[in-house]
Protein backbone atom coordinates (compact mmCIF):
# COMPACT_ATOMS: atom_id res chain seq x y z
CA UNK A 1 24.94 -33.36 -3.77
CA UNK A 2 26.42 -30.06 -5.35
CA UNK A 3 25.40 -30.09 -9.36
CA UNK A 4 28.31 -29.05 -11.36
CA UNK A 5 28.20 -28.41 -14.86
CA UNK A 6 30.89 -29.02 -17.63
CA UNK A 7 32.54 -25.96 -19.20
CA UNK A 8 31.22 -24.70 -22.64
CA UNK A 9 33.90 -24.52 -25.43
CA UNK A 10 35.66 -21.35 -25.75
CA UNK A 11 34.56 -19.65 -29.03
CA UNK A 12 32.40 -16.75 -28.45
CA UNK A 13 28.72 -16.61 -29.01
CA UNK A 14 27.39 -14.57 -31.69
CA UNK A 15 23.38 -15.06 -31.25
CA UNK A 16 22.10 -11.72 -33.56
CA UNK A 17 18.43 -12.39 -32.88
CA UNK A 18 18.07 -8.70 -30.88
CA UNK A 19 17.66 -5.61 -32.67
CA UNK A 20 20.45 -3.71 -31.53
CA UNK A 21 23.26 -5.77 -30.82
CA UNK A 22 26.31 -4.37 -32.69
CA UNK A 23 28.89 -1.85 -31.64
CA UNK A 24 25.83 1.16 -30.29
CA UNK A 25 26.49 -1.25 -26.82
CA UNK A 26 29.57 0.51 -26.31
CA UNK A 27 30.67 1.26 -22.72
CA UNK A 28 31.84 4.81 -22.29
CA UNK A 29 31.32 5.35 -18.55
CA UNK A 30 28.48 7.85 -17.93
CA UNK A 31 28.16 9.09 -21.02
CA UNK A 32 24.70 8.49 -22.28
CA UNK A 33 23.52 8.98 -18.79
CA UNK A 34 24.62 12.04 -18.21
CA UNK A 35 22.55 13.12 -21.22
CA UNK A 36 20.19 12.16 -19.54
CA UNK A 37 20.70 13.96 -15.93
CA UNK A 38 22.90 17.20 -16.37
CA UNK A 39 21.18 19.91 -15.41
CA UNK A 40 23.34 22.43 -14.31
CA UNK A 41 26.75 24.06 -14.99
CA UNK A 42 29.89 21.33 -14.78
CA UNK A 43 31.37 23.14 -11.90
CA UNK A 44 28.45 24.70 -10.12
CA UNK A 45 27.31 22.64 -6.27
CA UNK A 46 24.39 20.82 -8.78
CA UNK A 47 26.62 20.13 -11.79
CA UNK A 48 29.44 18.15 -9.59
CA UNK A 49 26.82 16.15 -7.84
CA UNK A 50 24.79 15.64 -11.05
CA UNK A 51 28.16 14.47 -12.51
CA UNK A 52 29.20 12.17 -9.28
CA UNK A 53 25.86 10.51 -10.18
CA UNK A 54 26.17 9.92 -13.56
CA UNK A 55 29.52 8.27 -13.26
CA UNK A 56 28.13 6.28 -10.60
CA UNK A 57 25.05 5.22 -12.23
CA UNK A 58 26.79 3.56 -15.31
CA UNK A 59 27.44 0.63 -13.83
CA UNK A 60 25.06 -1.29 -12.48
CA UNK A 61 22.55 0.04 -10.30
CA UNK A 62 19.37 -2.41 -9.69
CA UNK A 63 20.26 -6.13 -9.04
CA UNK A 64 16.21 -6.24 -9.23
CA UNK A 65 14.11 -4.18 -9.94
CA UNK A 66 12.27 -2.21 -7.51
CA UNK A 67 8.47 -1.80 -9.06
CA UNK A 68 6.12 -4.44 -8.27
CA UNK A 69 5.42 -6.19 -11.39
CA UNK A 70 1.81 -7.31 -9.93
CA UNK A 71 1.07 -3.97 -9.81
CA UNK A 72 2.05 -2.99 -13.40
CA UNK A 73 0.26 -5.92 -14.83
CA UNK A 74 -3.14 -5.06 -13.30
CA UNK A 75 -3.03 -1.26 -14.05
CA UNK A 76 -2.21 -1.78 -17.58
CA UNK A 77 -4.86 -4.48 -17.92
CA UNK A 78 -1.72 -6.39 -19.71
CA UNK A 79 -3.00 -9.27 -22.54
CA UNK A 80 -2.84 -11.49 -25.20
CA UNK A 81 -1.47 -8.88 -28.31
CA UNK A 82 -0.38 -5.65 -26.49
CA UNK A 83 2.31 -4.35 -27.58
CA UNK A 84 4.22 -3.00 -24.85
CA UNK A 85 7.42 -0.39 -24.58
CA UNK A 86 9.02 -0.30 -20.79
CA UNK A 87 12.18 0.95 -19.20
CA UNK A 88 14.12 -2.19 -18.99
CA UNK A 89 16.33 -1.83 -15.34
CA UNK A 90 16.92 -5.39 -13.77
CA UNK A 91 14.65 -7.04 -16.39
CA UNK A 92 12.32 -9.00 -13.15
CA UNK A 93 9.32 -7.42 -14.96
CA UNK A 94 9.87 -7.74 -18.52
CA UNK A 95 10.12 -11.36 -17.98
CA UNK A 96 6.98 -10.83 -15.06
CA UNK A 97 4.84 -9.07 -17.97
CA UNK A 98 5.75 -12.40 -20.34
CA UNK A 99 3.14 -14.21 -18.10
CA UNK A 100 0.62 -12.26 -20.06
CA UNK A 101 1.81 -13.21 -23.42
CA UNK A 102 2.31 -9.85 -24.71
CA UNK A 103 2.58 -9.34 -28.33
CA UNK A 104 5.80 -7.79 -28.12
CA UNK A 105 7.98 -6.00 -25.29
CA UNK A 106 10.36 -3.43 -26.15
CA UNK A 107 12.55 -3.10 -23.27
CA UNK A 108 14.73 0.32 -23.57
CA UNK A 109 17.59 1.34 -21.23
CA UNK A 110 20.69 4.23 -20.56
CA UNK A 111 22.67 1.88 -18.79
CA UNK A 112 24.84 -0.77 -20.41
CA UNK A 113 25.18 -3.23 -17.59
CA UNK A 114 21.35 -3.06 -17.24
CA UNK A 115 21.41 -4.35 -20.73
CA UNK A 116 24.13 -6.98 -20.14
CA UNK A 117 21.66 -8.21 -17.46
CA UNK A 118 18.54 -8.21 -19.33
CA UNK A 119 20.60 -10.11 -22.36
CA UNK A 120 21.73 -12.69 -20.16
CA UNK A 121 18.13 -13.12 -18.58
CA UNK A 122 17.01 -13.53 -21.94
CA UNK A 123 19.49 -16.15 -22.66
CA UNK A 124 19.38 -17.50 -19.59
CA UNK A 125 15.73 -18.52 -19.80
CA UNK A 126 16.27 -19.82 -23.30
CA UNK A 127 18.70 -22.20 -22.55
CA UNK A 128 19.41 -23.20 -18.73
CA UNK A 129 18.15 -26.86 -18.53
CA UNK A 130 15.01 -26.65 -16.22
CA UNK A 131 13.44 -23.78 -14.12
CA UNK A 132 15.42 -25.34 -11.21
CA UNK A 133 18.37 -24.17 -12.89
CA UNK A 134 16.92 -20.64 -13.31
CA UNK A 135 16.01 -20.57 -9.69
CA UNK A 136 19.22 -21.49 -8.74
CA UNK A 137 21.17 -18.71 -11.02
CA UNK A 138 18.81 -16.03 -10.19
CA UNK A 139 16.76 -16.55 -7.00
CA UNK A 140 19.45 -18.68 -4.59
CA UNK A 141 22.22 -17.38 -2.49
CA UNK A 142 25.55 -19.06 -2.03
CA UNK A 143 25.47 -21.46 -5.41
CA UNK A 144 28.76 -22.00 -6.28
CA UNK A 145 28.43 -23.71 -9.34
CA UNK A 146 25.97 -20.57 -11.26
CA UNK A 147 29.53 -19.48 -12.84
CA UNK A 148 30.01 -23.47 -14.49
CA UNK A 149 26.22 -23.12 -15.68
CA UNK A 150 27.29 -19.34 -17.48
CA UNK A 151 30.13 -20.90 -19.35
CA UNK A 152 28.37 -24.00 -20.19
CA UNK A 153 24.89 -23.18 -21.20
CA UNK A 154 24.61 -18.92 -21.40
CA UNK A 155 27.91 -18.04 -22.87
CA UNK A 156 27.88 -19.77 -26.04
CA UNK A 157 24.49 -17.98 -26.90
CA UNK A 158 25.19 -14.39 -25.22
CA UNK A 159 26.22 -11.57 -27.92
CA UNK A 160 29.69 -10.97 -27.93
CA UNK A 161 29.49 -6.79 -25.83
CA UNK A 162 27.19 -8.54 -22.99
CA UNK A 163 29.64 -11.39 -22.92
CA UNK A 164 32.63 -9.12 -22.24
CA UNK A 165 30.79 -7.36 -19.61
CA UNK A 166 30.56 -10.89 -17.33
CA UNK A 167 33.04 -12.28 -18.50
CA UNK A 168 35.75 -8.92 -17.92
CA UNK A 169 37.85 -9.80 -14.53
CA UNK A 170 38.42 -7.26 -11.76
CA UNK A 171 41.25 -6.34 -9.82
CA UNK A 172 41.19 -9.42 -7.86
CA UNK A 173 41.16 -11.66 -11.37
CA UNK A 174 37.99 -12.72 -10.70
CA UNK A 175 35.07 -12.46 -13.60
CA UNK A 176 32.31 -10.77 -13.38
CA UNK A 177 30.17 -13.08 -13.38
CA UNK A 178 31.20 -14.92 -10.37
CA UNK A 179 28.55 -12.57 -8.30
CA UNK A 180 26.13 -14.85 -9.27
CA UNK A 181 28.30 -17.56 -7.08
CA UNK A 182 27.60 -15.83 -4.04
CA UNK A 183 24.65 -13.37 -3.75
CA UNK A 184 24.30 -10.77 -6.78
CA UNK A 185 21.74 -9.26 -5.18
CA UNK A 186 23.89 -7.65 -2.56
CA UNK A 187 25.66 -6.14 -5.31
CA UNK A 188 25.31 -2.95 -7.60
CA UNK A 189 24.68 0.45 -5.93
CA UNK A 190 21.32 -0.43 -4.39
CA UNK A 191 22.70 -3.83 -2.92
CA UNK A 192 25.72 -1.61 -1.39
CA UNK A 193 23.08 0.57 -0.34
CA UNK A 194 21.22 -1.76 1.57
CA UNK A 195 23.71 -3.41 2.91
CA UNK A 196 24.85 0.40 4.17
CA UNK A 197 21.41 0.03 5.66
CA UNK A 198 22.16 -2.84 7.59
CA UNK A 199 25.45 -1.62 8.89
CA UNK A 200 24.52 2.11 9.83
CA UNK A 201 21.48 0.51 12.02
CA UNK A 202 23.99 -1.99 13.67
CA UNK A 203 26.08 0.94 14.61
CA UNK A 204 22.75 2.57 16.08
CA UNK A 205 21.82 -0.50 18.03
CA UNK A 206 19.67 -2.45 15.76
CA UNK A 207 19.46 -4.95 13.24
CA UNK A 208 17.02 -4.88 10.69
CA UNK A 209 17.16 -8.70 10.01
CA UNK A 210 15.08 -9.35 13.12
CA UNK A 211 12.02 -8.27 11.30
CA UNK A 212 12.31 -11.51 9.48
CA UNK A 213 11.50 -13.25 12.90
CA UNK A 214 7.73 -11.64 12.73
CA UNK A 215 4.58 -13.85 12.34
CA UNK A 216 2.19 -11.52 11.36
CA UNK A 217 1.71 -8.07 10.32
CA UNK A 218 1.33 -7.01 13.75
CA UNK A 219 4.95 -8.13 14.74
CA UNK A 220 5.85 -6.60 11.76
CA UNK A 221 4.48 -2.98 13.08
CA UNK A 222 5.78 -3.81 16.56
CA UNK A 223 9.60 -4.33 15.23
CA UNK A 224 9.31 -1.23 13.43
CA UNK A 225 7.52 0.91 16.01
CA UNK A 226 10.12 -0.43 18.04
CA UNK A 227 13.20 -0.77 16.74
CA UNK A 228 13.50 0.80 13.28
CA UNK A 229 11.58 4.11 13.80
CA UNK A 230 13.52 5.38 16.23
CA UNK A 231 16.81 5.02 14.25
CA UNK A 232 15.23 8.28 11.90
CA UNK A 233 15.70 10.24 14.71
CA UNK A 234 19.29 9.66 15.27
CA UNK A 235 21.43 12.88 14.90
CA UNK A 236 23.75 10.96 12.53
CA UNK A 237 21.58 9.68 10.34
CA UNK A 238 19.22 12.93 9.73
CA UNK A 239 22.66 14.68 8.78
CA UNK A 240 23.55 11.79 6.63
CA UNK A 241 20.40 11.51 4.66
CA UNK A 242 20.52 15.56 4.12
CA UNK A 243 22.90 15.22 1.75
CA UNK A 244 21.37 14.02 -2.05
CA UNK A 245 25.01 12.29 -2.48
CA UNK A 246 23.00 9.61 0.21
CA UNK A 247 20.73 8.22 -1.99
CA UNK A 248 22.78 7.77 -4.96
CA UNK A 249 22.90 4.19 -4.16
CA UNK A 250 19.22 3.71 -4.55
CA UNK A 251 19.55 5.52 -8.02
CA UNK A 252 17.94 8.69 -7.07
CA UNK A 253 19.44 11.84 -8.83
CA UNK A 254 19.43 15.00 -7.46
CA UNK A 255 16.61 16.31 -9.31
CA UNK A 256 14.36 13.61 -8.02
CA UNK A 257 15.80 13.93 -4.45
CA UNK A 258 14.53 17.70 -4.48
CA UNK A 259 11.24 16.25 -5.46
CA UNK A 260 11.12 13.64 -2.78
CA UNK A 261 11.88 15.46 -0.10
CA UNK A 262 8.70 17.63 -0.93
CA UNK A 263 6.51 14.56 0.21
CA UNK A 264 8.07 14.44 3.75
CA UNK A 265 8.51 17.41 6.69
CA UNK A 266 11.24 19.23 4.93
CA UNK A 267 13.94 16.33 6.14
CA UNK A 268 15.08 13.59 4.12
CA UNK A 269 14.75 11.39 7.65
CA UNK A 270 11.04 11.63 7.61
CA UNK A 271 10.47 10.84 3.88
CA UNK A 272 13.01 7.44 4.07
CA UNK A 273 10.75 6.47 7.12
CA UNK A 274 7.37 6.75 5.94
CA UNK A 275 8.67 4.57 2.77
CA UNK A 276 10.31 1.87 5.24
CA UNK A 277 6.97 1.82 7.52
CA UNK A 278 5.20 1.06 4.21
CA UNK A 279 7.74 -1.69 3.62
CA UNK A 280 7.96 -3.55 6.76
CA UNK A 281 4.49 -2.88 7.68
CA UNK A 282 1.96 -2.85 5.08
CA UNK A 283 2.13 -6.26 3.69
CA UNK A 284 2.78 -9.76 5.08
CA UNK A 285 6.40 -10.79 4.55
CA UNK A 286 5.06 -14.24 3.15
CA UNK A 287 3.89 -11.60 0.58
CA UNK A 288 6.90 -9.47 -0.19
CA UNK A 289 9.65 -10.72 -1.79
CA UNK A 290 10.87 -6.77 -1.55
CA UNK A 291 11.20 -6.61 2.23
CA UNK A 292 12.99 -10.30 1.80
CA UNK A 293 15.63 -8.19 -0.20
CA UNK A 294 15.78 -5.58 1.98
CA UNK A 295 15.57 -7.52 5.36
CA UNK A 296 16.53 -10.37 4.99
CA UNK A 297 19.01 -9.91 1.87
CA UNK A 298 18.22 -12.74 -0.27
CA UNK A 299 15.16 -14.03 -1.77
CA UNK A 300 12.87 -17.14 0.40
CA UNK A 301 13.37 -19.95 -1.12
CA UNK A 302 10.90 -21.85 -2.88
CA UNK A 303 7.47 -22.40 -0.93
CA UNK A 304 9.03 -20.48 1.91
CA UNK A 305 7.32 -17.38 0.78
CA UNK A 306 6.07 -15.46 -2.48
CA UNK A 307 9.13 -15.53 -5.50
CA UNK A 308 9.11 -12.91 -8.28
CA UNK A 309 6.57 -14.07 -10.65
CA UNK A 310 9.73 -14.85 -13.46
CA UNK A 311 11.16 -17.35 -10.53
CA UNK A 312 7.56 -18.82 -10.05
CA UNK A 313 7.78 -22.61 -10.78
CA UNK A 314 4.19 -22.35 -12.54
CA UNK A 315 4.99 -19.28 -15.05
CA UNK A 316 8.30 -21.43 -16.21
CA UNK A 317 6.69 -23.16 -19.24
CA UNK A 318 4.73 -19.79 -20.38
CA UNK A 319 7.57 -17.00 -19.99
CA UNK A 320 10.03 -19.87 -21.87
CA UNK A 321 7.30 -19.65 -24.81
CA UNK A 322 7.47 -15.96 -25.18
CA UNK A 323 10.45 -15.49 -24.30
CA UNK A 324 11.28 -14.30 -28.19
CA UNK A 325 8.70 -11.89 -27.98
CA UNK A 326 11.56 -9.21 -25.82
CA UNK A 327 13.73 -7.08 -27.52
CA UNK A 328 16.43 -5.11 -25.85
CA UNK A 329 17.51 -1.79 -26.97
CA UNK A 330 20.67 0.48 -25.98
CA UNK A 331 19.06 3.32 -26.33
CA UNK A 332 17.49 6.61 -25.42
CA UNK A 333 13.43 6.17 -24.65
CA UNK A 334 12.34 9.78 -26.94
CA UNK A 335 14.90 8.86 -29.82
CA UNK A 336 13.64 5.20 -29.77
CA UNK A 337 9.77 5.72 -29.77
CA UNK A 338 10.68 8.64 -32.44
CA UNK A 339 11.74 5.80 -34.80
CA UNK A 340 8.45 3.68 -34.25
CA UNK A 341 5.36 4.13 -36.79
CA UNK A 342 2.25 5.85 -35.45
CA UNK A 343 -0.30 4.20 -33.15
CA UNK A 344 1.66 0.73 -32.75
CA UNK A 345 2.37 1.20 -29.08
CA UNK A 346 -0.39 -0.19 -26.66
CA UNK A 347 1.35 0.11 -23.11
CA UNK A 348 4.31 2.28 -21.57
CA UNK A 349 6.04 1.61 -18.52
CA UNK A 350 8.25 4.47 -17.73
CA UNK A 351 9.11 3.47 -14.34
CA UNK A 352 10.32 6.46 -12.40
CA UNK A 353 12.61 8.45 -15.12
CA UNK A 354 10.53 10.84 -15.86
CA UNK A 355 11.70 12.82 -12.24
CA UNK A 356 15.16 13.19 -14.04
CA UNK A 357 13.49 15.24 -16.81
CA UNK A 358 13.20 18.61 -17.73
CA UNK A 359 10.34 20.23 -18.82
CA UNK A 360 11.62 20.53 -22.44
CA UNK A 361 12.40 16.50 -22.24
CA UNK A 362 9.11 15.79 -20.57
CA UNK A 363 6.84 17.51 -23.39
CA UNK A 364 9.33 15.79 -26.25
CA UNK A 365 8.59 12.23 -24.67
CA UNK A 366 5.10 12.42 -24.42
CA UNK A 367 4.47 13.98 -28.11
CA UNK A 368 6.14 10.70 -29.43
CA UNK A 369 3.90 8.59 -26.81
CA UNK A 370 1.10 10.36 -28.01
CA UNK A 371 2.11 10.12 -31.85
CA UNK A 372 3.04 6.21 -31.14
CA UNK A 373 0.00 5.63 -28.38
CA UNK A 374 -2.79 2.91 -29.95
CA UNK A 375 -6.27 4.05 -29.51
CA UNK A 376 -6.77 3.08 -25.26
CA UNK A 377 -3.28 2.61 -25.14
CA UNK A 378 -2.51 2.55 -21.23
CA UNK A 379 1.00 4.72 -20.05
CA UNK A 380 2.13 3.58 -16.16
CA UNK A 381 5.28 5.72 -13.82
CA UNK A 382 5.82 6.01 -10.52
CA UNK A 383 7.20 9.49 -9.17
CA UNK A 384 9.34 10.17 -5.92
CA UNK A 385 6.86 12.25 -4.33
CA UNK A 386 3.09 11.93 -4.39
CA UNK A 387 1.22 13.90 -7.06
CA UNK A 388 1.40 13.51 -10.69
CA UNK A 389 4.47 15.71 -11.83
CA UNK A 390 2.89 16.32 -15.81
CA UNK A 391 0.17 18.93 -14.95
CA UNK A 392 1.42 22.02 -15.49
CA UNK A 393 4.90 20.90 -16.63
CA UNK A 394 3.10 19.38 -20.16
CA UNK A 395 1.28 21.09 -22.15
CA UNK A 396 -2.38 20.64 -21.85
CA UNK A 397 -2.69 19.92 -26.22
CA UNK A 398 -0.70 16.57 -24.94
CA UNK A 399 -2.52 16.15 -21.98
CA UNK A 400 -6.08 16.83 -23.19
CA UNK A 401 -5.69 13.68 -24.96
CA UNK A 402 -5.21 11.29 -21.77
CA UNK A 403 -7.60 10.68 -19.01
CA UNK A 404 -5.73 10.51 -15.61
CA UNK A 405 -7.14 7.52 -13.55
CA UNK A 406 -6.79 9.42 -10.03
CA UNK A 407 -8.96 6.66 -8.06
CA UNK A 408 -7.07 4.11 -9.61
CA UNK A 409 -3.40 5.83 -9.41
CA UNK A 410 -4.26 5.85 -5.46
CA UNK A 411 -4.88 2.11 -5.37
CA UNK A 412 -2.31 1.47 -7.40
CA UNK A 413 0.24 3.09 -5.40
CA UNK A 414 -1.20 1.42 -1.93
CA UNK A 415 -0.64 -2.17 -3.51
CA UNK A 416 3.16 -1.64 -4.53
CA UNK A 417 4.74 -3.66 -2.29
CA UNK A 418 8.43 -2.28 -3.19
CA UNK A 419 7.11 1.41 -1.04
CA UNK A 420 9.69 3.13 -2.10
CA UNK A 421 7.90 5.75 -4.13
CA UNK A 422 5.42 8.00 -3.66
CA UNK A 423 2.64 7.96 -5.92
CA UNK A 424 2.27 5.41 -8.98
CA UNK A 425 0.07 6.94 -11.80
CA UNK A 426 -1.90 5.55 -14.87
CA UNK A 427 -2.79 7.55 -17.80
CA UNK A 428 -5.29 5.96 -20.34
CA UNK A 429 -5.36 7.50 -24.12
CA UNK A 430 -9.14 9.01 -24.92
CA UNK A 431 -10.53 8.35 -28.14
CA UNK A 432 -10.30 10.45 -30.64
């Protein structure tokens, strides 16, 4: 029997519990990201593809989130009374990190339909009925009704900016919000980018679904060896990839695509195959809810394999208890730690945005996270390519006063099961 749920009345929600919701959520297309990314002269080769980027990037980019939230949780040593500031993205791992009961999670984020997201997660949590109806919104394909559960049980608590983003209709007239009736996972630039994935090695004679078919780890290697390597080799695709306009859709930025192709042979080809070998080969897909995304393009359902810990029946009742602990900010990461007190910052998760930066940006961000760092506080990114991008690019009065885990970093970085980066890094504050 298909559930269906009653819609909610039509006034519009007003819930003013978050920090920040009033009219700084404003959507001016690429704006605040393009603070963030120009590097170069508007009309020079860089500039227009820095620009092409920017514009693409404000809307929404990552469905999910593509760090693995395991990961994050074990470098950081995450517990009972941290207080934690992280890159917010698709919001899987703020609500992940809730397993720990945090203090206090300060989610932070450019883009404004990354913060519609993370709002509606919040709300979402909060008031769906049961965890089955979370699962259902969030982890299941095809669920017609996820639209009927928005108006009737998100809506009425959403603040009124996020609200217009789901609820604002496109060309065809219909919502926003009526991805989450068929897959929204296949949408945003990195679902379109996938599913480019799928079609480009269809064209080339192979279907990347069929991985899903494996038993083991060693099927897993065979399909690859098989059938997906050989695709990087393709005339077609090696000219493709060459062009940093090709990986927009995974929301890398042509700074960071100079940087990744440092880690490979000198060809973007190379660099996108060691990352998909990782993938597909390094971890059982009972294991990897990533390479379900990727492969598969939808999440197992439950008990078929391993769920994102927020979509985990047993971490329902404890992320629904904290759930008021999140905050979500519109905001830039350097302006918003500069308005924190000193010392009241225990863990940073800057994901992967520190390969947009400049040198100048770089050394401003970490003098606030060393002004606002507790004493041990704990400071986790991933970078494109391998090595730590800080030494020599920050100066060393910042960096004297963090210890770089190396050892660790390398572990670290073999346990992501996402694979799509390079090197993951952990920085722990020395004591003073």
């Amino acid at each position: 029997m298909t559930l269906r749920y009653p819609l909610a009345p039509t006034q519009t929600g007003n819930r003013l519990a978050m920090s920040d919701v009033s009219g700084e959520l404003v959507y001016r297309r690429g704006k605040e990201v393009g603070k963030a990314v120009y590097q170069n002269r508007a009309l020079s080769k860089d500039g227009i593809s820095e620009r092409l980027f920017a514009f693409l990037f404000s809307g929404l980019v990552y469905p999910q989130i593509w760090e693995d939230p395991d990961v994050d949780m074990e470098a950081m040593q995450l517990g009972a009374g941290h207080r934690v500031v992280t890159i917010a993205s698709g919001g899987c791992n703020i609500l992940a990190y809730l397993t720990r009961s945090p203090a206090r999670i300060d989610a932070v984020d450019l883009n404004a339909a990354h913060i519609a997201l993370n709002r509606m997660k919040l709300e979402a949590v909060r008031h769906l009925p049961s965890q089955g109806d979370l699962f259902r919104f969030f982890g299941a394909a095809d669920t017609s009704h996820n639209s009927e559960a928005y108006d009737r049980f998100i809506a009425p608590h959403l603040d009124p900016i996020s609200r217009h983003y789901w609820e604002r209709r496109n060309w065809r007239g219909r919502r926003r919000i009526s991805v989450f009736d068929r897959n929204f996972y296949q949408t945003g630039l990195l679902g379109l980018f996938i599913a480019m994935g799928h079609r480009v090695g269809k064209l080339l004679g192979v279907d990347p679904a069929g991985i899903m078919n494996a038993e083991n780890i060693g099927e897993q290697r065979r399909f690859f060896n098989e059938e997906l390597a050989p695709v990087f080799d393709k005339k077609l695709l090696r000219w493709a990839t060459s062009r940093k306009a090709s990986l927009f859709g995974l929301g890398i930025p042509p700074a960071q695509y100079d940087s990744l192709i440092t880690s490979g042979d000198g060809s973007m080809a190379s660099v996108l195959k060691a990352r998909l070998e990782k993938l597909a080969c390094d971890f059982p897909l009972k294991n990897n809810y990533f390479a379900w995304q990727a492969f598969a393009r939808r999440y197992p359902e439950p008990g078929e394999a391993a769920l994102p810990a927020y979509l985990e029946p047993g971490n329902y009742k404890t992320i629904r208890a904290n759930i008021d602990r999140v905050a979500i900010h519109h905001a830039n990461l350097i302006k918003f730690l500069a308005g924190k007190d000193a010392g009241t910052v225990d863990r940073f998760v800057l994901l992967d945005a520190q390969d947009w930066m400049t040198d100048d940006l770089l050394n401003a961000l970490w003098t606030e996270i060393t002004r606002t760092a507790s004493a041990g506080a704990r400071v986790i990114f991933r970078t494109a390519a391998e090595p730590s991008l800080l030494p020599g690019r920050v100066s060393n009065s910042l960096l004297d006063q963090w210890h770089y885990e190396n050892e660790a970093s390398r572990e670290f970085s073999a346990k992501d099961r996402s694979a799509i980066y390079g090197g993951f890094h952990l920085y722990v504050k020395r004591a003073a």
